[in-house]
C-alpha atoms as a PDB file:
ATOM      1  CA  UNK A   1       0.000   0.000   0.000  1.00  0.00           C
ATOM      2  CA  UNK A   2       1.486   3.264  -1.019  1.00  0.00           C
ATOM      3  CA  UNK A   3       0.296   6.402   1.478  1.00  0.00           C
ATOM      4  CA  UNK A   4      -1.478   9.395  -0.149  1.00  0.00           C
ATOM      5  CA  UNK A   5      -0.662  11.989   2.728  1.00  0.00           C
ATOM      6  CA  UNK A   6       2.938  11.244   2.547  1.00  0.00           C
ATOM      7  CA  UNK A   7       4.517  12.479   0.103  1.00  0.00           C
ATOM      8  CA  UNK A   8       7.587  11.598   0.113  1.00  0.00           C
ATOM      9  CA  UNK A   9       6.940   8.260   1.275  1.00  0.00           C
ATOM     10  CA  UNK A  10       4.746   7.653  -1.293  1.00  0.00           C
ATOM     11  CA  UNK A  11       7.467   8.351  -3.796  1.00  0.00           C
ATOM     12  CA  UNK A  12      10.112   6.150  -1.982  1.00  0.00           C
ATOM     13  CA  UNK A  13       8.550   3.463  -2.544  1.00  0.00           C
ATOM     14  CA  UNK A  14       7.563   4.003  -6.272  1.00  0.00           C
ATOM     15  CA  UNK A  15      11.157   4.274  -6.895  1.00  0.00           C
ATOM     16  CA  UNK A  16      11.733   1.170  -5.133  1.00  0.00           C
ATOM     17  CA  UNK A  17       9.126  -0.942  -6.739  1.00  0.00           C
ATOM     18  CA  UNK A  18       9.977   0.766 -10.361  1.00  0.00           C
ATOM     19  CA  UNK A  19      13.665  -0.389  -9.546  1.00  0.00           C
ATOM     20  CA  UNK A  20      13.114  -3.744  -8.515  1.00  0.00           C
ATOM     21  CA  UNK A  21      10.907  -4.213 -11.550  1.00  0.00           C
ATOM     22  CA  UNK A  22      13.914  -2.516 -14.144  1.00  0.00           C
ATOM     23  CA  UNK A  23      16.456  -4.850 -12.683  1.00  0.00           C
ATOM     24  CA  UNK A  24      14.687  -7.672 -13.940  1.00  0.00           C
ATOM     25  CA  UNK A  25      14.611  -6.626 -17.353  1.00  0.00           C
ATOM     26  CA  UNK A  26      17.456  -8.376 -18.674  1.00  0.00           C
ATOM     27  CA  UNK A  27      17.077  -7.083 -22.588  1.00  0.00           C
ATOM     28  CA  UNK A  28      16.756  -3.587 -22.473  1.00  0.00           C
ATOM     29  CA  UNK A  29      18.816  -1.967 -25.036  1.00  0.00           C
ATOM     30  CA  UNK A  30      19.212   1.664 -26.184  1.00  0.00           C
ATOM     31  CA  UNK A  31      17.347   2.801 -29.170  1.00  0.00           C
ATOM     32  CA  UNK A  32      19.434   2.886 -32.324  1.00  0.00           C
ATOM     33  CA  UNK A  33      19.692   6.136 -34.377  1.00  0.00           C
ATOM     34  CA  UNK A  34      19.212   6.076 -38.431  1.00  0.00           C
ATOM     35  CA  UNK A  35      21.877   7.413 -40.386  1.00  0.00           C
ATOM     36  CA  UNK A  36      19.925  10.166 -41.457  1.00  0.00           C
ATOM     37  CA  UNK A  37      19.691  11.294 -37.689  1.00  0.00           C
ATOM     38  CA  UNK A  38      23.057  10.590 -37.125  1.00  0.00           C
ATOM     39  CA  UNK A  39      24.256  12.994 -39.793  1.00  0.00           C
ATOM     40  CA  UNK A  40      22.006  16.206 -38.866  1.00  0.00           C
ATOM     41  CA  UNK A  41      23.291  15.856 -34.930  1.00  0.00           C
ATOM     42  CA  UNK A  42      25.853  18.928 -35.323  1.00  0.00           C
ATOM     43  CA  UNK A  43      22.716  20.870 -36.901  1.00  0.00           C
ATOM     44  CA  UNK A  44      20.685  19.700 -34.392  1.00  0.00           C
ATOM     45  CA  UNK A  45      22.880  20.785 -31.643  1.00  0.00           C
ATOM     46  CA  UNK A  46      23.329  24.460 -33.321  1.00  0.00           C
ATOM     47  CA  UNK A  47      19.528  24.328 -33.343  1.00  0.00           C
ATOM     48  CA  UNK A  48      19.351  23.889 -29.476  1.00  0.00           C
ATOM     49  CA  UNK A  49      22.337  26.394 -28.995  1.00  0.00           C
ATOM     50  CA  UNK A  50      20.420  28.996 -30.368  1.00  0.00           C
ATOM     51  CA  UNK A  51      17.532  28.811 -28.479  1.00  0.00           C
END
C-alpha cells in the first residue's frame, strides 16, 4: 500500500518498486539512431544552442 498523505513516502517506494521491476529486465537496449539522424546531430545541436 502506497500512502497518499505522505509524500515523500509515497514516492520512496515508487522508486523502489519501479527499480526492482527494471532490474529484472534483462534485454533492455538503447534505441538505435538512423543514419539520417546521425548525420544532422551537429545541426541539431546548433539548433538547441540557439535557443
Amino acid at each position: 500500500m502506497i500512502p497518499a498523505d505522505n509524500k515523500p513516502a509515497a514516492r520512496l517506494i515508487v522508486a523502489s518498486i519501479l527499480l526492482r521491476k527494471l532490474k529484472k529486465i534483462q534485454d533492455i537496449k538503447e534505441p538505435e539512431m538512423s543514419d539520417k539522424m546521425k548525420s544532422h546531430i551537429s545541426e541539431y545541436k546548433k539548433q538547441l544552442q540557439n535557443e
